[in-house]
C-alpha atoms as a PDB file:
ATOM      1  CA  UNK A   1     169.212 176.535 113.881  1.00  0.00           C
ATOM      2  CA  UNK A   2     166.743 178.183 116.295  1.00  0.00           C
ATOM      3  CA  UNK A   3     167.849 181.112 118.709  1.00  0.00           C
ATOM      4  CA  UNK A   4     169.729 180.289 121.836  1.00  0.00           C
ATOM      5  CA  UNK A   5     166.355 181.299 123.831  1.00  0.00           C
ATOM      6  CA  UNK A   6     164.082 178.574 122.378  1.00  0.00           C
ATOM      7  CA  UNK A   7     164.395 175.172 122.106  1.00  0.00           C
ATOM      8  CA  UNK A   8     164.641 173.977 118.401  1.00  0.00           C
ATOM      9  CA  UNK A   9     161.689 172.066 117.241  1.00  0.00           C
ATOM     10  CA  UNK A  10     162.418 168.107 116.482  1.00  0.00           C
ATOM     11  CA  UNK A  11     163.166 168.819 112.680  1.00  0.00           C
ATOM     12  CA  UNK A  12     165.709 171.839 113.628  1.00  0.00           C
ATOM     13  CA  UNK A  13     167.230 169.553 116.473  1.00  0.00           C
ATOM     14  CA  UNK A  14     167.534 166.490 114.109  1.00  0.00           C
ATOM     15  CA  UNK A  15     169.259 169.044 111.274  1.00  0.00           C
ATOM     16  CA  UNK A  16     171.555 170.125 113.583  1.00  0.00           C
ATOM     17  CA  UNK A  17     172.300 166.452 114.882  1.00  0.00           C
ATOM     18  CA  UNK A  18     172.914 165.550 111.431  1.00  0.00           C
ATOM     19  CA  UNK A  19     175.433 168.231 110.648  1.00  0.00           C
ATOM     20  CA  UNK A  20     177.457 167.968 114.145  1.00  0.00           C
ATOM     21  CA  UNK A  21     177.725 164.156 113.045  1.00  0.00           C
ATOM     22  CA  UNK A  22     178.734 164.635 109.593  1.00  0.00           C
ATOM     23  CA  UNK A  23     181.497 167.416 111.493  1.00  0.00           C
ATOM     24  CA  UNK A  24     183.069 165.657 113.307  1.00  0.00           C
ATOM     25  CA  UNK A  25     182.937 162.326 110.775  1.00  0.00           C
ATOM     26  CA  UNK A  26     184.878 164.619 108.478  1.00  0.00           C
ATOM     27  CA  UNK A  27     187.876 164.817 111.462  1.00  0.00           C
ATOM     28  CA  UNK A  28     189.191 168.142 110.394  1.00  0.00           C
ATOM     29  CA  UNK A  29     187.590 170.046 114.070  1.00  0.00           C
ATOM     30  CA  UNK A  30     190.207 170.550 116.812  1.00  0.00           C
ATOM     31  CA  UNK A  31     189.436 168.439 119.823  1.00  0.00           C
ATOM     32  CA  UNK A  32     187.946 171.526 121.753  1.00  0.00           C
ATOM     33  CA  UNK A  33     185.761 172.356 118.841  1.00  0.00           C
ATOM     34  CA  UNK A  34     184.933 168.421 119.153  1.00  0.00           C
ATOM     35  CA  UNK A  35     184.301 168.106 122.610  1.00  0.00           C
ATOM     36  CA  UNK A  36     181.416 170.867 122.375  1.00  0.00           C
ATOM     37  CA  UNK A  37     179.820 169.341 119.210  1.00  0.00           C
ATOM     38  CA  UNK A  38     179.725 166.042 121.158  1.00  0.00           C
ATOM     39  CA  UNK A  39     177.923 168.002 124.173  1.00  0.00           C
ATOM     40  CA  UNK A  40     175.736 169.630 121.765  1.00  0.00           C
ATOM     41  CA  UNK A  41     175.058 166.676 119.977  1.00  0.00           C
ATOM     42  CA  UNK A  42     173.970 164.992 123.346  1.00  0.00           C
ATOM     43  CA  UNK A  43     171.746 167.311 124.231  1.00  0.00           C
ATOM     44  CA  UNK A  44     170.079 167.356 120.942  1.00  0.00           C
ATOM     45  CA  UNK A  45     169.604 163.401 120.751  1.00  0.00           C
ATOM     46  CA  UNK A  46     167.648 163.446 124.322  1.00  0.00           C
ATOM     47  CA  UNK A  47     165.807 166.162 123.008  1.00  0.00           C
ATOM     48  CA  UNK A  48     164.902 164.171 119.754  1.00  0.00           C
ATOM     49  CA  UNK A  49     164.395 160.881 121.858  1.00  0.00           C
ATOM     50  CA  UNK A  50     162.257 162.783 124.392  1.00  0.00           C
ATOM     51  CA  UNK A  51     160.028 164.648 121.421  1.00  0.00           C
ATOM     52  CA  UNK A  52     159.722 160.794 119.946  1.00  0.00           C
ATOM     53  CA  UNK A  53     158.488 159.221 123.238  1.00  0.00           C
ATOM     54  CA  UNK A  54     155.824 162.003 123.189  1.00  0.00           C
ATOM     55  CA  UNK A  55     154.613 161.698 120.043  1.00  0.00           C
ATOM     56  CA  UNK A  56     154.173 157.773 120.659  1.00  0.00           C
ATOM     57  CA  UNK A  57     152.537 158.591 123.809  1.00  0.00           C
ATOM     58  CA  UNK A  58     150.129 160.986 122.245  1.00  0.00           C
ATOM     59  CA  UNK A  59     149.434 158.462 119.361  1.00  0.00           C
ATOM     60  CA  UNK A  60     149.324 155.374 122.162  1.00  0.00           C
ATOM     61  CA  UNK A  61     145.517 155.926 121.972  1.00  0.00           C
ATOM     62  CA  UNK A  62     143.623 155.694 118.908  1.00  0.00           C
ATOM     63  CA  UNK A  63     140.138 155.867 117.867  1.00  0.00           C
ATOM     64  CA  UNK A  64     138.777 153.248 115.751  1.00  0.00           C
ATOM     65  CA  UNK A  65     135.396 153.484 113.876  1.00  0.00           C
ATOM     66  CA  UNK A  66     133.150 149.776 114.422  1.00  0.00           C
ATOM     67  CA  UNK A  67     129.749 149.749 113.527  1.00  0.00           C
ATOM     68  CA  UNK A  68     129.290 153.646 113.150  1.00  0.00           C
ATOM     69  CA  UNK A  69     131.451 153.804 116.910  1.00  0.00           C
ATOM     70  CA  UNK A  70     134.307 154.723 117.729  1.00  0.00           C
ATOM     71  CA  UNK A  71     136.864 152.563 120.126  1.00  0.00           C
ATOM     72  CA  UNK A  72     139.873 153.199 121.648  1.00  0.00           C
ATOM     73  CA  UNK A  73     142.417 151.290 119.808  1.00  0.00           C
ATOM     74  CA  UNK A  74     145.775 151.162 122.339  1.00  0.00           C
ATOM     75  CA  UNK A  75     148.985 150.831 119.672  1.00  0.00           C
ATOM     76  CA  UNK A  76     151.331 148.260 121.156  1.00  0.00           C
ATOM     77  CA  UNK A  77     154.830 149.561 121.175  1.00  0.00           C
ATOM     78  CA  UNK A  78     157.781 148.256 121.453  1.00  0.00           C
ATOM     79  CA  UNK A  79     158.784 148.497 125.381  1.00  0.00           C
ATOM     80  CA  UNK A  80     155.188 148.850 126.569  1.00  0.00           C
END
């Protein structure tokens, strides 16, 4: 888990996520112990949703190579 001055990197977040869910799945956390794994959990799922919608952004554009050019290929994603 990264430091509490950084933001964990989409991996770390999604690690964490994963753990938190598998937590509180296994029911033995006292509800106060609960309640904070649910806030952290929310926080880490925008922050996973957030890095994804980035990286689709950033990949929206693509080059493709046609007769020795290259063309900007725009990805059609779901929502667009």
């Amino acid at each position: 888990m990264a430091g509490k001055d950084k933001e964990p990197k989409f991996e770390e977040a999604l690690g964490e996520l994963e753990d938190i869910v598998n937590e509180m799945e296994n029911g033995d956390i006292d509800l106060q112990t609960l309640m904070e794994k649910y806030s952290r959990g929310l926080m880490l799922s925008q922050k996973c949703m957030k890095s994804l919608e980035r990286a689709e952004k950033t990949m929206d554009l693509m080059l493709k190579e046609e007769n020795n050019e290259l063309k900007e290929l725009r990805l059609k994603i779901e929502g667009d």
